[in-house]
PDB file of N, CA and C in Angstrom:
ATOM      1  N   UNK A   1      81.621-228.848 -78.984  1.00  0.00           N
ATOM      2  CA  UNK A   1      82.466-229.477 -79.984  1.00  0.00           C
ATOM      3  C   UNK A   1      83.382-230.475 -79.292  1.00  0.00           C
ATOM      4  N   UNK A   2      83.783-231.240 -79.717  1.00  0.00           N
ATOM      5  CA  UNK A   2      84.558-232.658 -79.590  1.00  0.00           C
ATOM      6  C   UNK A   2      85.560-232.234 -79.068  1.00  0.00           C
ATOM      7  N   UNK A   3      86.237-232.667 -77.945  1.00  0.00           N
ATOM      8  CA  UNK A   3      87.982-232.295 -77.578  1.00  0.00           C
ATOM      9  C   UNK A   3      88.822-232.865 -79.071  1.00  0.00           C
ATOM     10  N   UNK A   4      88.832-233.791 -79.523  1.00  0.00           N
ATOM     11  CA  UNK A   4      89.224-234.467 -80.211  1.00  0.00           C
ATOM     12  C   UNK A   4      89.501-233.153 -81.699  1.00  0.00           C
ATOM     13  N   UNK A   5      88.142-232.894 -82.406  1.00  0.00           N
ATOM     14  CA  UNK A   5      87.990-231.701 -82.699  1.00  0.00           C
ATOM     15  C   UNK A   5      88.386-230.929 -82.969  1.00  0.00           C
ATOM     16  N   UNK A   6      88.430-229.710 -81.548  1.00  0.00           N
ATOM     17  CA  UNK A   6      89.629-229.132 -81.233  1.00  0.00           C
ATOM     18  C   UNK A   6      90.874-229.104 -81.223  1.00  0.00           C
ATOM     19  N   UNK A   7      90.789-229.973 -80.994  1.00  0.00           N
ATOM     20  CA  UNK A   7      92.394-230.363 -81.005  1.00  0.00           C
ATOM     21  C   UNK A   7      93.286-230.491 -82.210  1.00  0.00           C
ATOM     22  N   UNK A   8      92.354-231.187 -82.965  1.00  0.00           N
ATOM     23  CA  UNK A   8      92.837-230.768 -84.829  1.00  0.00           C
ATOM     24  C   UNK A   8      93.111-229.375 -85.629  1.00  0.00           C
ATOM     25  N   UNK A   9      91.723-228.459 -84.827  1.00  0.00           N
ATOM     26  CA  UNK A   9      91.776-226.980 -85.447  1.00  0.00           C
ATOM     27  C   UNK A   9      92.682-226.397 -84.532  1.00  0.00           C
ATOM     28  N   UNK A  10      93.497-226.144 -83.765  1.00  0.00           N
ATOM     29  CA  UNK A  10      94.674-226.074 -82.936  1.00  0.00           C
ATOM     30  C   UNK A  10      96.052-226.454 -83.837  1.00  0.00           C
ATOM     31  N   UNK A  11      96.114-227.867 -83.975  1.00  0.00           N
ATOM     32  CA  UNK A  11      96.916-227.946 -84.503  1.00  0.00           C
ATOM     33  C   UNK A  11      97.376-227.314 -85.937  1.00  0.00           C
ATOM     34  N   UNK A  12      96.150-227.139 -86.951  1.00  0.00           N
ATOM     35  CA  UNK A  12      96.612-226.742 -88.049  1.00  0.00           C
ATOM     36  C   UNK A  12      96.271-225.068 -88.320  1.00  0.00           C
ATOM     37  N   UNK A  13      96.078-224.328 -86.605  1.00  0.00           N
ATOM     38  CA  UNK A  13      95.993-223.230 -86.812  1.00  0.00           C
ATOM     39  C   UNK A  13      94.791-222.677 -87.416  1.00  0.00           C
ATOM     40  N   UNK A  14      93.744-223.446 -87.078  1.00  0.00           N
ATOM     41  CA  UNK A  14      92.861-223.378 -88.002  1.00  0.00           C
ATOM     42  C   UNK A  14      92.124-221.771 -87.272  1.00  0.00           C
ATOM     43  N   UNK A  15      91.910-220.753 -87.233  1.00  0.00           N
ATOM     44  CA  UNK A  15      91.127-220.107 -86.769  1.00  0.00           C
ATOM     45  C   UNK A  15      89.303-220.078 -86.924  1.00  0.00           C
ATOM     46  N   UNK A  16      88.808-219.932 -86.226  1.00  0.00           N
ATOM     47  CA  UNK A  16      86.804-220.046 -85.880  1.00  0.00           C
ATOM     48  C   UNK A  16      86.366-218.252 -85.925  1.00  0.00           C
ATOM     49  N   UNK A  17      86.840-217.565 -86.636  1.00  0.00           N
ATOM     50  CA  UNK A  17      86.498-216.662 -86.369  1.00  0.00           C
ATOM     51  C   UNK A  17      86.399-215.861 -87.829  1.00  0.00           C
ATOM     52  N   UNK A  18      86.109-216.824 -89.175  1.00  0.00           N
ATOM     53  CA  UNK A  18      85.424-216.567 -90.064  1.00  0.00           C
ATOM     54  C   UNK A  18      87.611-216.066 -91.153  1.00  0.00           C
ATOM     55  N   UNK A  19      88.397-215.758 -90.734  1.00  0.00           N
ATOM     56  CA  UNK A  19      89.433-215.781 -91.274  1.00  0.00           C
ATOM     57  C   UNK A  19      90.335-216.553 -91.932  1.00  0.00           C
ATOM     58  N   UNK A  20      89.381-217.795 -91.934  1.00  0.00           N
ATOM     59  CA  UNK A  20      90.062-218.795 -92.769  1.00  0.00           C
ATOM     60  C   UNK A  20      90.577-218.899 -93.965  1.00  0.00           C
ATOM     61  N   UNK A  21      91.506-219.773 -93.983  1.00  0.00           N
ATOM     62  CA  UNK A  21      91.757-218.912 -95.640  1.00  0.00           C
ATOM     63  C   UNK A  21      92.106-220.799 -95.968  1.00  0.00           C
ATOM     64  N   UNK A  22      91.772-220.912 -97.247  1.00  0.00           N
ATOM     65  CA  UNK A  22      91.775-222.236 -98.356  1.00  0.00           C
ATOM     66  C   UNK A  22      93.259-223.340 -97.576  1.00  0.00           C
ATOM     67  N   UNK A  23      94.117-223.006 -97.094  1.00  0.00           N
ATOM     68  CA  UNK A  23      95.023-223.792 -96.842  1.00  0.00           C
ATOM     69  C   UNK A  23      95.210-224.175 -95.549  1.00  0.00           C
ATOM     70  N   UNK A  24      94.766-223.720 -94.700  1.00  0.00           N
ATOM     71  CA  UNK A  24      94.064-224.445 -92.963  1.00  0.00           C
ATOM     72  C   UNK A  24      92.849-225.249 -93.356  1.00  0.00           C
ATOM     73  N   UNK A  25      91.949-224.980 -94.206  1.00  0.00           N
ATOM     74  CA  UNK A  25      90.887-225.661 -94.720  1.00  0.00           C
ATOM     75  C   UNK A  25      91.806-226.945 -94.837  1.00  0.00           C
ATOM     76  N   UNK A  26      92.197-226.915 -96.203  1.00  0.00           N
ATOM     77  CA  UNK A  26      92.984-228.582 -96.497  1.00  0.00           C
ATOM     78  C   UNK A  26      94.035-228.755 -95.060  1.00  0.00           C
ATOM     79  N   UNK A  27      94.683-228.237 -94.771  1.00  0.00           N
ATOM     80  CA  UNK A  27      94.914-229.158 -93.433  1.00  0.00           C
ATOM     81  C   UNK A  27      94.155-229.520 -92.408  1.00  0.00           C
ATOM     82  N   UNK A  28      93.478-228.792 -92.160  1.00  0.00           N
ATOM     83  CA  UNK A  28      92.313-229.378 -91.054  1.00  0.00           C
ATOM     84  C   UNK A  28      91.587-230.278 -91.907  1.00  0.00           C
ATOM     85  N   UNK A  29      91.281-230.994 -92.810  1.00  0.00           N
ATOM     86  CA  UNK A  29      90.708-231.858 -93.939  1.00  0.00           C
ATOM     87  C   UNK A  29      91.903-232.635 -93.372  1.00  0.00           C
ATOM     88  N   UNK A  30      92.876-232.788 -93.985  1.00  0.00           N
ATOM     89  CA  UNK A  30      93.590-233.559 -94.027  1.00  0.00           C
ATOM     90  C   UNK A  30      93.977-234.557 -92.711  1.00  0.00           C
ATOM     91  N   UNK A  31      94.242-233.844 -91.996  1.00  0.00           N
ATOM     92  CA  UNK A  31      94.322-233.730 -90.118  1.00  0.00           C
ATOM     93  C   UNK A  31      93.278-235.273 -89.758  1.00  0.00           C
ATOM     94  N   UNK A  32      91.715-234.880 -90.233  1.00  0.00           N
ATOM     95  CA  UNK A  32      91.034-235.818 -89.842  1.00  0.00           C
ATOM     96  C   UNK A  32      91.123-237.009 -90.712  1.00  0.00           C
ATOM     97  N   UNK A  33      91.242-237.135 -91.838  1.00  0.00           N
ATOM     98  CA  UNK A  33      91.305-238.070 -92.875  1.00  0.00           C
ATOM     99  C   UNK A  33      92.711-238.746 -92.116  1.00  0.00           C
ATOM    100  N   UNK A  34      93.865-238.412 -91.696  1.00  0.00           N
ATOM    101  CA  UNK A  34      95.066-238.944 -91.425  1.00  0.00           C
ATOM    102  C   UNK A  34      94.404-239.735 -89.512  1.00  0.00           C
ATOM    103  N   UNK A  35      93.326-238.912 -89.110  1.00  0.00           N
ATOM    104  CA  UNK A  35      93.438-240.035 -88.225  1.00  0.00           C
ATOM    105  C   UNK A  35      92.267-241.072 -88.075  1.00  0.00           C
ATOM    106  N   UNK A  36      91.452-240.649 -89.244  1.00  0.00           N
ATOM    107  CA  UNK A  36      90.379-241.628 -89.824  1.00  0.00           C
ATOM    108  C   UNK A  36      91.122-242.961 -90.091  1.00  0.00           C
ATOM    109  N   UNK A  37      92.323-242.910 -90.879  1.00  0.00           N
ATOM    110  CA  UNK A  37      93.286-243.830 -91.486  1.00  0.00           C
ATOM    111  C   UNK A  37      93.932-244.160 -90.197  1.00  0.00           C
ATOM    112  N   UNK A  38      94.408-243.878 -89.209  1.00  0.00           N
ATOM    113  CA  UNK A  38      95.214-244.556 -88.264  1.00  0.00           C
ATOM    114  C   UNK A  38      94.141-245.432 -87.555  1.00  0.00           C
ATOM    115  N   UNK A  39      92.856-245.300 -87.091  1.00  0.00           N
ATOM    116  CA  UNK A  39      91.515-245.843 -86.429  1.00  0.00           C
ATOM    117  C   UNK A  39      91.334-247.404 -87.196  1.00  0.00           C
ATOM    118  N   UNK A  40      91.210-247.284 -88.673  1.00  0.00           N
ATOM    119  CA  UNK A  40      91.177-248.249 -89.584  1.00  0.00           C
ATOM    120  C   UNK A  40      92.375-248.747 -89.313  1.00  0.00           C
ATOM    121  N   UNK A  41      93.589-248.794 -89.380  1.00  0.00           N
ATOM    122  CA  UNK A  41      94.482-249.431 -89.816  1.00  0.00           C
ATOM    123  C   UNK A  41      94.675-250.424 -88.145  1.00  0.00           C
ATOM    124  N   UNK A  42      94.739-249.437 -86.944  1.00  0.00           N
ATOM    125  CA  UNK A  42      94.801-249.960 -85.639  1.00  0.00           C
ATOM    126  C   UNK A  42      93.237-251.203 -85.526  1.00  0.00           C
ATOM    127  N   UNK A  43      92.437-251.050 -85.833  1.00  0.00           N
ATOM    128  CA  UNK A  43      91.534-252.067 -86.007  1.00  0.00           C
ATOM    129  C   UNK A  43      91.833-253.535 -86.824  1.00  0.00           C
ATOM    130  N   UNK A  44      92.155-252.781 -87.655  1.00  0.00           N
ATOM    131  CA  UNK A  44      92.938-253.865 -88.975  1.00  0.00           C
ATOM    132  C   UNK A  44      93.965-254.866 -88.358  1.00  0.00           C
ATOM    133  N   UNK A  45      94.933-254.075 -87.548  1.00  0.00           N
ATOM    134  CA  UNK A  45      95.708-254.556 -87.015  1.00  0.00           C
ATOM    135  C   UNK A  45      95.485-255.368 -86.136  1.00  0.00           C
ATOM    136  N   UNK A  46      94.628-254.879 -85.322  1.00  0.00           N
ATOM    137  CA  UNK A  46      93.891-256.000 -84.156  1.00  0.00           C
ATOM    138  C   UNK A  46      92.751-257.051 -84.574  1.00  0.00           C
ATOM    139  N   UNK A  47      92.304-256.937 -85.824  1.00  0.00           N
ATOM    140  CA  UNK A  47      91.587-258.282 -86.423  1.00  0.00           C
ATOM    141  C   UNK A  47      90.014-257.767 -85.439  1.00  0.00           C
ATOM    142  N   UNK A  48      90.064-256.540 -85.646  1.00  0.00           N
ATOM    143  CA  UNK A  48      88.518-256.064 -85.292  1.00  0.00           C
ATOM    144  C   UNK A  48      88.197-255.244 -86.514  1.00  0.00           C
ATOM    145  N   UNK A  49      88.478-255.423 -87.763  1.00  0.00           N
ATOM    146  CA  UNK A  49      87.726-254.124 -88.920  1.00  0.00           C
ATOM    147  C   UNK A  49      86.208-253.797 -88.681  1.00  0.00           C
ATOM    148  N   UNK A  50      85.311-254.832 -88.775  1.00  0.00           N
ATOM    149  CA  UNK A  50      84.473-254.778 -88.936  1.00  0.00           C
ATOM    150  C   UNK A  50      83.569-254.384 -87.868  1.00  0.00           C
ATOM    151  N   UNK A  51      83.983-253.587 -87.047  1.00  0.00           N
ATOM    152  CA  UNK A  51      83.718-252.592 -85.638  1.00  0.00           C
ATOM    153  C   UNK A  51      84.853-251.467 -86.235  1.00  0.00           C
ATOM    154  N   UNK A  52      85.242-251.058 -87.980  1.00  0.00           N
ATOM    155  CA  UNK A  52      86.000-249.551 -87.834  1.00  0.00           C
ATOM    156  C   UNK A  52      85.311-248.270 -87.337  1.00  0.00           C
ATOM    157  N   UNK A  53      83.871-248.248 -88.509  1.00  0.00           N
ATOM    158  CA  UNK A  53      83.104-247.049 -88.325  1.00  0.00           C
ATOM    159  C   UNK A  53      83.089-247.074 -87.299  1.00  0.00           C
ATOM    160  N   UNK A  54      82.009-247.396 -85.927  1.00  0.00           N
ATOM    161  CA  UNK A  54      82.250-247.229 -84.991  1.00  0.00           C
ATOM    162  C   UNK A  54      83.050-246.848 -83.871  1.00  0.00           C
ATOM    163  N   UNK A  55      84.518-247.356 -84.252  1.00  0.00           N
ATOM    164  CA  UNK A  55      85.536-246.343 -83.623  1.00  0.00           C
ATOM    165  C   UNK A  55      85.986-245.280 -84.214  1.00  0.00           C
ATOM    166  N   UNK A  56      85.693-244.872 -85.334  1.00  0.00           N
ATOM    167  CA  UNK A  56      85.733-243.648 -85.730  1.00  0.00           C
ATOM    168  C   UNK A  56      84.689-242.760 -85.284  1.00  0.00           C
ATOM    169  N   UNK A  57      83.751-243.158 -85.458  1.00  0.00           N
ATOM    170  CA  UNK A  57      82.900-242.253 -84.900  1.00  0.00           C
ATOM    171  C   UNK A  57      82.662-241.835 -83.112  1.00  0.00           C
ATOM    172  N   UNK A  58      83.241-243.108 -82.610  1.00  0.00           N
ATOM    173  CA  UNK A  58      83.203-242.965 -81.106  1.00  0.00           C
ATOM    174  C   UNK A  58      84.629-241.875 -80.957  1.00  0.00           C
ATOM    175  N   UNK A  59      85.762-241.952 -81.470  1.00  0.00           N
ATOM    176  CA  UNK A  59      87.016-241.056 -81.354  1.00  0.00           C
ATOM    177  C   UNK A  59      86.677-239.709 -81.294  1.00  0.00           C
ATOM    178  N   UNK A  60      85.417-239.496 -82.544  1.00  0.00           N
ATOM    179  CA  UNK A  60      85.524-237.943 -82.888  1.00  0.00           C
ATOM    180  C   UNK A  60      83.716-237.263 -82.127  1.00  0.00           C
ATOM    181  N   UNK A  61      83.736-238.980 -80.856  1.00  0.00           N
ATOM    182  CA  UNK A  61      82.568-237.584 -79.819  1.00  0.00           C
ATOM    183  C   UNK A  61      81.287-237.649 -80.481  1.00  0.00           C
ATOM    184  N   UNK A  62      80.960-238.879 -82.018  1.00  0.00           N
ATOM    185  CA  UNK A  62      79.967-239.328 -82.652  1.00  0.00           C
ATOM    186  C   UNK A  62      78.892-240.326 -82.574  1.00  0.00           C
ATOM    187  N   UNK A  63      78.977-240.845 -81.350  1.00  0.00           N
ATOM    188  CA  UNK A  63      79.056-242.315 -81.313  1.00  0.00           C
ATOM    189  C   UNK A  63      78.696-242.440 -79.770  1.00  0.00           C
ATOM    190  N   UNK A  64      77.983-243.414 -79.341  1.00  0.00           N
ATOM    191  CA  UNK A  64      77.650-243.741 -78.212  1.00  0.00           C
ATOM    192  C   UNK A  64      79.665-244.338 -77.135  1.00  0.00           C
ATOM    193  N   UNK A  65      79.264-243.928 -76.604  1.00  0.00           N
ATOM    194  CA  UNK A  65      80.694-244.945 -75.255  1.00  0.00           C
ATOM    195  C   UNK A  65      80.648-245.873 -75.263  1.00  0.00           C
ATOM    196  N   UNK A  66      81.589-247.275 -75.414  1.00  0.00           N
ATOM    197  CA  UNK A  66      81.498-248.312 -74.722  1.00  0.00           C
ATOM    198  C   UNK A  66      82.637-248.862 -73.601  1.00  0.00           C
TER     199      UNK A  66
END
Protein backbone atom coordinates (compact mmCIF):
# COMPACT_ATOMS: atom_id res chain seq x y z
CA UNK A 1 0.00 0.00 0.00
CA UNK A 2 1.03 3.60 -0.80
CA UNK A 3 3.00 5.56 2.06
CA UNK A 4 0.85 8.30 1.02
CA UNK A 5 -2.14 5.90 1.84
CA UNK A 6 -1.17 5.17 4.99
CA UNK A 7 -0.66 7.97 6.03
CA UNK A 8 -4.33 9.12 5.56
CA UNK A 9 -5.68 5.89 7.47
CA UNK A 10 -3.34 7.04 10.42
CA UNK A 11 -4.48 10.15 10.42
CA UNK A 12 -8.19 9.63 10.62
CA UNK A 13 -7.66 6.65 12.87
CA UNK A 14 -8.86 4.64 10.47
CA UNK A 15 -8.30 1.01 11.78
CA UNK A 16 -7.52 -2.31 8.98
CA UNK A 17 -8.65 -4.73 11.14
CA UNK A 18 -12.31 -5.05 10.00
CA UNK A 19 -13.58 -2.48 13.15
CA UNK A 20 -14.46 0.21 11.23
CA UNK A 21 -17.23 1.94 11.94
CA UNK A 22 -19.25 4.57 9.22
CA UNK A 23 -17.42 7.76 10.52
CA UNK A 24 -13.50 6.94 9.89
CA UNK A 25 -15.05 5.69 6.62
CA UNK A 26 -16.19 9.43 5.73
CA UNK A 27 -13.04 10.79 7.03
CA UNK A 28 -10.71 8.70 5.40
CA UNK A 29 -13.09 9.60 2.15
CA UNK A 30 -12.80 12.86 2.89
CA UNK A 31 -8.92 12.94 3.77
CA UNK A 32 -8.31 11.91 0.06
CA UNK A 33 -10.85 14.05 -1.76
CA UNK A 34 -9.19 17.16 0.38
CA UNK A 35 -5.87 16.25 -1.11
CA UNK A 36 -7.19 15.32 -4.56
CA UNK A 37 -8.35 19.15 -4.36
CA UNK A 38 -5.01 20.58 -3.14
CA UNK A 39 -3.03 18.48 -6.37
CA UNK A 40 -5.67 20.30 -8.73
CA UNK A 41 -5.61 23.53 -7.34
CA UNK A 42 -1.41 23.52 -6.97
CA UNK A 43 -1.42 22.60 -10.76
CA UNK A 44 -3.97 25.26 -11.47
CA UNK A 45 -1.86 27.46 -9.82
CA UNK A 46 1.19 26.69 -11.73
CA UNK A 47 -0.64 26.87 -15.24
CA UNK A 48 -0.01 22.98 -15.60
CA UNK A 49 -3.95 21.63 -15.22
CA UNK A 50 -3.90 19.70 -17.92
CA UNK A 51 -1.09 17.21 -16.45
CA UNK A 52 -3.79 17.15 -12.98
CA UNK A 53 -4.80 13.44 -13.23
CA UNK A 54 -1.51 12.45 -13.52
CA UNK A 55 -0.28 14.06 -10.46
CA UNK A 56 -2.86 12.70 -8.66
CA UNK A 57 -2.37 9.58 -9.50
CA UNK A 58 1.50 9.73 -9.31
CA UNK A 59 0.95 11.27 -5.36
CA UNK A 60 -1.17 8.32 -4.35
CA UNK A 61 1.72 5.48 -5.72
CA UNK A 62 -0.77 5.16 -9.12
CA UNK A 63 1.10 6.31 -11.71
CA UNK A 64 4.39 5.79 -13.30
CA UNK A 65 7.58 8.39 -11.70
CA UNK A 66 8.76 11.16 -13.50
Amino acid sequence: MNERIKALMIKCNYVVDGTCDISREQKFAELIVQECCDIVEKNLYQNIGWNTSRAVRRHFGLGPEE
